[in-house]
C-alpha atoms as a PDB file:
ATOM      1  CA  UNK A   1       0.000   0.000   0.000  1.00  0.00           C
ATOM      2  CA  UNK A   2       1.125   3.715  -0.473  1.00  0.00           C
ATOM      3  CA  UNK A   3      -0.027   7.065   0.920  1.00  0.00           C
ATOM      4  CA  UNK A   4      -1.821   9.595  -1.203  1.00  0.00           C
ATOM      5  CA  UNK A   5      -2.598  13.080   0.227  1.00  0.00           C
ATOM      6  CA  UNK A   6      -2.439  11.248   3.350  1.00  0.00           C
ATOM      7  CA  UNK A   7      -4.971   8.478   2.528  1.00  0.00           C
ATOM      8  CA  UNK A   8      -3.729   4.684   2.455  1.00  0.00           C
ATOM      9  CA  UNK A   9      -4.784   2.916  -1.002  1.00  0.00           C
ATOM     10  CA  UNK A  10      -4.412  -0.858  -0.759  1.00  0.00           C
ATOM     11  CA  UNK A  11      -3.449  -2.701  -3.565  1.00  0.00           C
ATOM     12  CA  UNK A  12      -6.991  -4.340  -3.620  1.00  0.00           C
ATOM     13  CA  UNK A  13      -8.239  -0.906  -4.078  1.00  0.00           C
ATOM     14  CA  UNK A  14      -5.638   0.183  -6.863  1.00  0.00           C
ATOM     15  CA  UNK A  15      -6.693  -3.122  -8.480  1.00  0.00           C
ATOM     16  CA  UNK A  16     -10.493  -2.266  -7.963  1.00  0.00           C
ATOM     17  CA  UNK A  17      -9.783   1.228  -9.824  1.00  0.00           C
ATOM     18  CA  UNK A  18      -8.027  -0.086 -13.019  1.00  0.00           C
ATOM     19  CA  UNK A  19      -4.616   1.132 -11.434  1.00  0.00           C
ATOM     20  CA  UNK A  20      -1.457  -0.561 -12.132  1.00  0.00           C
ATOM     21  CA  UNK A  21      -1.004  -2.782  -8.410  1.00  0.00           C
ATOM     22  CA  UNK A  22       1.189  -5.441  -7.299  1.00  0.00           C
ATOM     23  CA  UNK A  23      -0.908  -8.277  -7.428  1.00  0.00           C
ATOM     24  CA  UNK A  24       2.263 -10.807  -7.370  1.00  0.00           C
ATOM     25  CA  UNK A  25       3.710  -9.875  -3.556  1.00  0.00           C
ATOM     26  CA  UNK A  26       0.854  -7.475  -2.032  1.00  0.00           C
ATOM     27  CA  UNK A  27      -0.271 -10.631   0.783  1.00  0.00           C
ATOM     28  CA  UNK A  28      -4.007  -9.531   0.778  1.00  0.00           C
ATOM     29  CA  UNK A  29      -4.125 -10.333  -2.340  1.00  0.00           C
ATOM     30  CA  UNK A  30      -1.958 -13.487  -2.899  1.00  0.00           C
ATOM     31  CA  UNK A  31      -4.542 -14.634   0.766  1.00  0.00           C
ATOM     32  CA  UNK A  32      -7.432 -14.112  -1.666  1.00  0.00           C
ATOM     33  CA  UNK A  33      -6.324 -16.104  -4.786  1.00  0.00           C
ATOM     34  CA  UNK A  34      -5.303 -18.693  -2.266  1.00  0.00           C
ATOM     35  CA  UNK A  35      -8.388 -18.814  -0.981  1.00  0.00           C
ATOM     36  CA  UNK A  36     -10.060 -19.043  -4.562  1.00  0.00           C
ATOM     37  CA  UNK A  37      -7.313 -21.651  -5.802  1.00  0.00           C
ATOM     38  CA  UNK A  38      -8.860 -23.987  -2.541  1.00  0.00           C
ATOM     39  CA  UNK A  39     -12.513 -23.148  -3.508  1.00  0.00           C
ATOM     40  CA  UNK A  40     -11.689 -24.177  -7.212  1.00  0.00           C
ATOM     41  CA  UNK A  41      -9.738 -27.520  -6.421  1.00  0.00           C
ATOM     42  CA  UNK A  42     -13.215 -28.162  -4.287  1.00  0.00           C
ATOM     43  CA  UNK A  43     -15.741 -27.422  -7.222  1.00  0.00           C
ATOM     44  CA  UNK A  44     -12.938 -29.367  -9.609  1.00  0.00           C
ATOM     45  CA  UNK A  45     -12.644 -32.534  -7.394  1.00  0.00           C
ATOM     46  CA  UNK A  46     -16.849 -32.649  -6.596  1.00  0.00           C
ATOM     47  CA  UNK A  47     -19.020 -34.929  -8.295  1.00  0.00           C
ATOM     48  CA  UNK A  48     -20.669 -32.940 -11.391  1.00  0.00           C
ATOM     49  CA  UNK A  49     -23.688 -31.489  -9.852  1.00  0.00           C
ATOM     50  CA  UNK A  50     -23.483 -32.576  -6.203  1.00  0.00           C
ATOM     51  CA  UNK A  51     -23.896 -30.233  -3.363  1.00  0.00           C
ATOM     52  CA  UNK A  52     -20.544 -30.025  -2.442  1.00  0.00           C
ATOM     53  CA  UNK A  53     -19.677 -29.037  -5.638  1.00  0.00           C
ATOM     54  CA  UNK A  54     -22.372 -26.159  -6.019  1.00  0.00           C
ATOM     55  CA  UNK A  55     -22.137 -25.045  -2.551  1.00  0.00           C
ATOM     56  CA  UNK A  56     -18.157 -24.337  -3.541  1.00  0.00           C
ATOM     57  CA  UNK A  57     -19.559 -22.541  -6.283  1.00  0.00           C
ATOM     58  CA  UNK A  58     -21.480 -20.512  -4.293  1.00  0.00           C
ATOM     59  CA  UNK A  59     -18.913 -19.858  -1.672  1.00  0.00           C
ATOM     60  CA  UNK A  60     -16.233 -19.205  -4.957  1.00  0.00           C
ATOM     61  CA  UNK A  61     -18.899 -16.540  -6.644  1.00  0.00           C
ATOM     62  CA  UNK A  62     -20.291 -15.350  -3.220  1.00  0.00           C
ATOM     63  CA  UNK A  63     -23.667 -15.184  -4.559  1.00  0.00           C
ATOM     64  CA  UNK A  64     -26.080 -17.687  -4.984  1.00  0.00           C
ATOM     65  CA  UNK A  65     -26.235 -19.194  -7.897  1.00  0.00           C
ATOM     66  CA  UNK A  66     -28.682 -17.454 -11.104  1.00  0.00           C
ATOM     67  CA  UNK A  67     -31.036 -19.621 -12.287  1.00  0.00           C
ATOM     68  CA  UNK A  68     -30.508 -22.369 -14.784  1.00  0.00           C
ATOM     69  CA  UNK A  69     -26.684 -21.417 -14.216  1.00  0.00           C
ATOM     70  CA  UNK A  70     -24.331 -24.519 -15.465  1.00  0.00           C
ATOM     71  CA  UNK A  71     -20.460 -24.139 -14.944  1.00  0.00           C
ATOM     72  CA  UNK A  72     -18.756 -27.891 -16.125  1.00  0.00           C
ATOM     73  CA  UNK A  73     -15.582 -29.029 -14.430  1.00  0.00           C
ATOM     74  CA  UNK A  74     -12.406 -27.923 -14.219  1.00  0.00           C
ATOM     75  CA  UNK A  75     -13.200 -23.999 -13.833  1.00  0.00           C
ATOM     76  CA  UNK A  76     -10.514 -21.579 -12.842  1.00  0.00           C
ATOM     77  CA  UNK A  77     -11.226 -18.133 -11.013  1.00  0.00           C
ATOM     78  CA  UNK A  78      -8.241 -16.064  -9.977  1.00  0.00           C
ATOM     79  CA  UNK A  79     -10.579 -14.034  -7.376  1.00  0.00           C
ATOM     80  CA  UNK A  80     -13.948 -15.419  -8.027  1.00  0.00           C
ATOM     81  CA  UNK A  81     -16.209 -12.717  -6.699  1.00  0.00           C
ATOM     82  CA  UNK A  82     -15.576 -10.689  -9.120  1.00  0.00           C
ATOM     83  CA  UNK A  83     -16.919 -12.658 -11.933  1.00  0.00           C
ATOM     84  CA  UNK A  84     -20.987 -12.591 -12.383  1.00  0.00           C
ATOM     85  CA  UNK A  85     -23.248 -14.672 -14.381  1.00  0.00           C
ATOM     86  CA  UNK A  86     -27.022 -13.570 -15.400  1.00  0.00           C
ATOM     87  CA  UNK A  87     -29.291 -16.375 -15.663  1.00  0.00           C
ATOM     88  CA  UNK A  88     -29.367 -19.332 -17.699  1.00  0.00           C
ATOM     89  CA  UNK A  89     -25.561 -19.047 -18.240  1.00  0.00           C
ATOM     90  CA  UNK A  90     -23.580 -21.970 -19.364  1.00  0.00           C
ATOM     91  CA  UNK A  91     -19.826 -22.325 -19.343  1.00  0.00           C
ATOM     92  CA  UNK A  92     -18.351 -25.657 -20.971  1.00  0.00           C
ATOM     93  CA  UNK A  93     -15.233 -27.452 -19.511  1.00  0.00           C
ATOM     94  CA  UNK A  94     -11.917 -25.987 -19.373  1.00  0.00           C
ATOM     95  CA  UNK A  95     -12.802 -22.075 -18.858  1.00  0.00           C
ATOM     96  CA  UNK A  96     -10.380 -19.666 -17.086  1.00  0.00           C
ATOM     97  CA  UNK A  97     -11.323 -16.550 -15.659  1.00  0.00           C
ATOM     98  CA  UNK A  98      -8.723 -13.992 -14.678  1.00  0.00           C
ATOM     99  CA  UNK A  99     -10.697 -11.775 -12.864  1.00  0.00           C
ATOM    100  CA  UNK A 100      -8.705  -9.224 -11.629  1.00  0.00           C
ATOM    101  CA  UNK A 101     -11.092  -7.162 -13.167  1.00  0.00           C
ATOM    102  CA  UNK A 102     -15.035  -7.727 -13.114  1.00  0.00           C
ATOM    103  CA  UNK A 103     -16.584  -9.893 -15.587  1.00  0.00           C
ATOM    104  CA  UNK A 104     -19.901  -9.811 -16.333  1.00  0.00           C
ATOM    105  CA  UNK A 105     -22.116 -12.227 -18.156  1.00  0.00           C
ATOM    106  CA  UNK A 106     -25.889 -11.314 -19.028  1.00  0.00           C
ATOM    107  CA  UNK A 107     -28.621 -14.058 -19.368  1.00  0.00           C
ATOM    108  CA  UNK A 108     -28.239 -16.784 -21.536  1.00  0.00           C
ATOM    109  CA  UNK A 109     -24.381 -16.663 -22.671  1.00  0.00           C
ATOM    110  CA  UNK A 110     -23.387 -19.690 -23.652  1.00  0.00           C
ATOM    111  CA  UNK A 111     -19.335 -20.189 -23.316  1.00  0.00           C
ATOM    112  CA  UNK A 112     -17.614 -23.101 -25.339  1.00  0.00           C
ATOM    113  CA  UNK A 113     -14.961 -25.329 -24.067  1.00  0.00           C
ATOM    114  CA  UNK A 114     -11.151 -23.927 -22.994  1.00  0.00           C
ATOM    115  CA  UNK A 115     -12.423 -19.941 -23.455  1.00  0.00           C
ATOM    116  CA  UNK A 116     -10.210 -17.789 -21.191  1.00  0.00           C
ATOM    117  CA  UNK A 117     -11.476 -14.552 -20.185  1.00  0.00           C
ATOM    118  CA  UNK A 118      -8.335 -12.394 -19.003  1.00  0.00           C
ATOM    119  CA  UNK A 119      -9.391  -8.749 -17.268  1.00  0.00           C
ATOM    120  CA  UNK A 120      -6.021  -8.067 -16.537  1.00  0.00           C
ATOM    121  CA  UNK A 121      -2.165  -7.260 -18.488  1.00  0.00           C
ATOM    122  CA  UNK A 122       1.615  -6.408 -17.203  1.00  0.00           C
ATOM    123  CA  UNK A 123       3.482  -3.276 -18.279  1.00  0.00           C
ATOM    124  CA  UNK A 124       5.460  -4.517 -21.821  1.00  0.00           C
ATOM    125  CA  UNK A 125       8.810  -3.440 -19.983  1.00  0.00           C
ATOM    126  CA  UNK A 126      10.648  -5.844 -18.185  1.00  0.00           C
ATOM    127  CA  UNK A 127      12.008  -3.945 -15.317  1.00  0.00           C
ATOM    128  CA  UNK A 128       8.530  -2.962 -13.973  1.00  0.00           C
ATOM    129  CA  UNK A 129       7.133  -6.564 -15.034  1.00  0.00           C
ATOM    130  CA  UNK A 130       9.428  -7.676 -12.727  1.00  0.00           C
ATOM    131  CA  UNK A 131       8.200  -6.333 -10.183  1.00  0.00           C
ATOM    132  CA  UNK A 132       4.831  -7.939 -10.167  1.00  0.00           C
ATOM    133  CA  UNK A 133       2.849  -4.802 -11.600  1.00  0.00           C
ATOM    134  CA  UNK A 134      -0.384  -5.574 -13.304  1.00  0.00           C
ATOM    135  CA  UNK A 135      -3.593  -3.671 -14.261  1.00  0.00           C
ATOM    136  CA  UNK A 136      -7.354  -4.954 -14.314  1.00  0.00           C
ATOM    137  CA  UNK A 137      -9.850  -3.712 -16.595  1.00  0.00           C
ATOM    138  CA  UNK A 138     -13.151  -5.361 -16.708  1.00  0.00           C
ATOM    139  CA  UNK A 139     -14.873  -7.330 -19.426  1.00  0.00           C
ATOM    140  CA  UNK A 140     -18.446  -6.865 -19.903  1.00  0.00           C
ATOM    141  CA  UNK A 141     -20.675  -9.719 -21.653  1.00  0.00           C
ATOM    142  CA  UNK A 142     -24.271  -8.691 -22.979  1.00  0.00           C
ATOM    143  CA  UNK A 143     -27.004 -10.880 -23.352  1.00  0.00           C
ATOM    144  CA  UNK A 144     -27.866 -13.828 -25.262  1.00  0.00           C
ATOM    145  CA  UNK A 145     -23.910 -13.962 -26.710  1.00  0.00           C
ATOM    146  CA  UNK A 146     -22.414 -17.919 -27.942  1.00  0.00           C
ATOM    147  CA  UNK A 147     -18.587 -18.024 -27.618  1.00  0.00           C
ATOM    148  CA  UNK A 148     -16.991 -20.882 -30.071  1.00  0.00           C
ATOM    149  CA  UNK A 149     -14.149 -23.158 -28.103  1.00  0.00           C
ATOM    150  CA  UNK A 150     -11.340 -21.633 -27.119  1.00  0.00           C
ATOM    151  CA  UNK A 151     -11.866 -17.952 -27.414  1.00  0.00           C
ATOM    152  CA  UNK A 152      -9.526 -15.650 -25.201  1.00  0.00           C
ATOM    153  CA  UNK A 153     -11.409 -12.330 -24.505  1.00  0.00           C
ATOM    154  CA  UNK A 154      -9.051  -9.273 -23.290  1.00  0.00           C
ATOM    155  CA  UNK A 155      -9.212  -6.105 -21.306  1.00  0.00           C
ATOM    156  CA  UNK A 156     -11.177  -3.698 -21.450  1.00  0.00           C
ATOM    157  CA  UNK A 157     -14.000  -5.427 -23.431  1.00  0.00           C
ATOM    158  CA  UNK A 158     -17.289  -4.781 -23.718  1.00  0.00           C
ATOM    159  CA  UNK A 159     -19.203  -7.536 -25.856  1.00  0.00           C
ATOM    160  CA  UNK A 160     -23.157  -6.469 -27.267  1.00  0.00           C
ATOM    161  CA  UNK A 161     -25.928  -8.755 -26.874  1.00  0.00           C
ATOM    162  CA  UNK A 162     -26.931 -11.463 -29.383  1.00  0.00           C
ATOM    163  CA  UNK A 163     -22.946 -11.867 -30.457  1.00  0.00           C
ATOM    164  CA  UNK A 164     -21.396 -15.005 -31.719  1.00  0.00           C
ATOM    165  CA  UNK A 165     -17.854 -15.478 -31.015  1.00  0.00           C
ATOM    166  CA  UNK A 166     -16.160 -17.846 -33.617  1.00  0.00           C
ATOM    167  CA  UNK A 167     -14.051 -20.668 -31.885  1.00  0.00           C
ATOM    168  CA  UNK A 168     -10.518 -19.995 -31.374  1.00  0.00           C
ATOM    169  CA  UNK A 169     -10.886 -16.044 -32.113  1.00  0.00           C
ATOM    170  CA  UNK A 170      -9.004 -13.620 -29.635  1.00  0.00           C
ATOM    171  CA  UNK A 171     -11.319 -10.135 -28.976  1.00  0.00           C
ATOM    172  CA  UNK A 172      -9.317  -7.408 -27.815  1.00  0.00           C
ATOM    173  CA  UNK A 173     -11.922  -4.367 -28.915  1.00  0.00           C
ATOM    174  CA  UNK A 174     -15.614  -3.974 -28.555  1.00  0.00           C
ATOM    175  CA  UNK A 175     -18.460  -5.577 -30.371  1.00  0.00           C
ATOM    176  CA  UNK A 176     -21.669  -3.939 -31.106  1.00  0.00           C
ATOM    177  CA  UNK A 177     -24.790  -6.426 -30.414  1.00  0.00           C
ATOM    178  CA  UNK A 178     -25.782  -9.042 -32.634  1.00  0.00           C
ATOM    179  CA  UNK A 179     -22.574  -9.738 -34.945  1.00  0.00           C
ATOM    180  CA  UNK A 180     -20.852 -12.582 -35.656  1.00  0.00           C
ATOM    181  CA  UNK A 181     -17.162 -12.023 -35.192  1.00  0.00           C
ATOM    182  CA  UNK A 182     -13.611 -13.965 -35.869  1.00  0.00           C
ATOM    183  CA  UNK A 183     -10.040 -14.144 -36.241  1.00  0.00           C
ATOM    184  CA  UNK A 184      -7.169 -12.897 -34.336  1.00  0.00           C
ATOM    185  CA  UNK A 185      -7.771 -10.114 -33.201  1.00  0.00           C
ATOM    186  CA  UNK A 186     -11.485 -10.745 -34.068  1.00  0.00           C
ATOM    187  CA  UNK A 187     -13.618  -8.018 -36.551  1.00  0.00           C
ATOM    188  CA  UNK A 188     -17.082  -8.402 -37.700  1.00  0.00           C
ATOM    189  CA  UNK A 189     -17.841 -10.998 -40.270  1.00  0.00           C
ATOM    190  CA  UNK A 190     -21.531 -10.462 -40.133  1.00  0.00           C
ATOM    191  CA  UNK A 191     -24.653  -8.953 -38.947  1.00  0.00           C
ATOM    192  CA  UNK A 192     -27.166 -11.125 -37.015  1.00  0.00           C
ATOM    193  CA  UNK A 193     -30.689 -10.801 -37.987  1.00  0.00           C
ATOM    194  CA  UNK A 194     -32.617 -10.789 -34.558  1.00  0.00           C
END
């Protein structure tokens, strides 16, 4: 932590703000992704839709669980909490989410197998790389949106409603709602008729 105009600002809190933090030695925050790792090994090792496995779910999220949510084994979380689903959700097996950042899911988005959602980055030079500096920005999902296998969504994102994410595209700008968008980095192929 560091003083500012005689305030303290945590590294949570510079993380919170979209503020580069040290989120690889600050202990409050290495505690929590400890604490998430242990909540993730418990919903990985459960049997597929037992109580123990929901109920670390729940605990991971803290929030009960939306309606008609489905999350498939293995699931990663870096922080867990700050990652929300709307209802009728469903997240294939394999997913990551690096939620340094928030990430937030309408109703009905359906996420394909090994898709990586990743809110945060490191500075490109090595010296303060080095020492552990990263910054979150969130990631923003609308409704009704279909992500192919294996797409990696970046920074800063915000994704429309009604979108369809071809499978192994990488999305590092916006998308308007209801386009159908590939490649790497991923642009507009096409215009969804609603």
């Amino acid at each position: 932590m560091f003083l500012l105009r005689g305030l303290t600002v945590t590294e949570k809190e510079k993380m919170e703000r979209g503020e580069w933090h040290d989120a690889n030695f600050d202990e409050e925050l290495l505690a929590k992704r400890a604490r998430a790792e242990e909540l993730c090994h418990d919903f990985n090792m459960g049997k597929p839709g037992s109580n123990a496995q929901l109920d670390a779910l729940k605990t991971l999220l803290d929030t009960d669980l939306p309606a008609g949510l489905t999350v498939l084994s293995p699931a990663y979380f870096d922080y867990g909490d700050k990652t929300t689903f709307g209802d009728g959700c469903f997240v294939n097996h394999g997913c990551y989410f690096m939620d340094g950042g928030s990430i937030a899911f309408g109703d009905n988005v359906f996420i394909g197998p090994f898709c990586g959602f990743y809110t945060s980055s490191h500075p490109l030079g090595a010296k303060e790389r080095n020492l552990g500096l990263e910054r979150a920005l969130p990631i923003v999902v609308g409704d009704n949106c279909w992500f192919g296998a294996n797409v990696s969504v970046l920074q800063g994102v915000t994704i429309g409603s009604g979108c369809v994410i071809a499978a192994g595209s990488v999305v590092t700008e916006d998308l308007p709602d209801n386009v159908m968008a590939a490649g790497v980095p991923a642009v507009v192929k096409k215009i969804i008729e609603q």
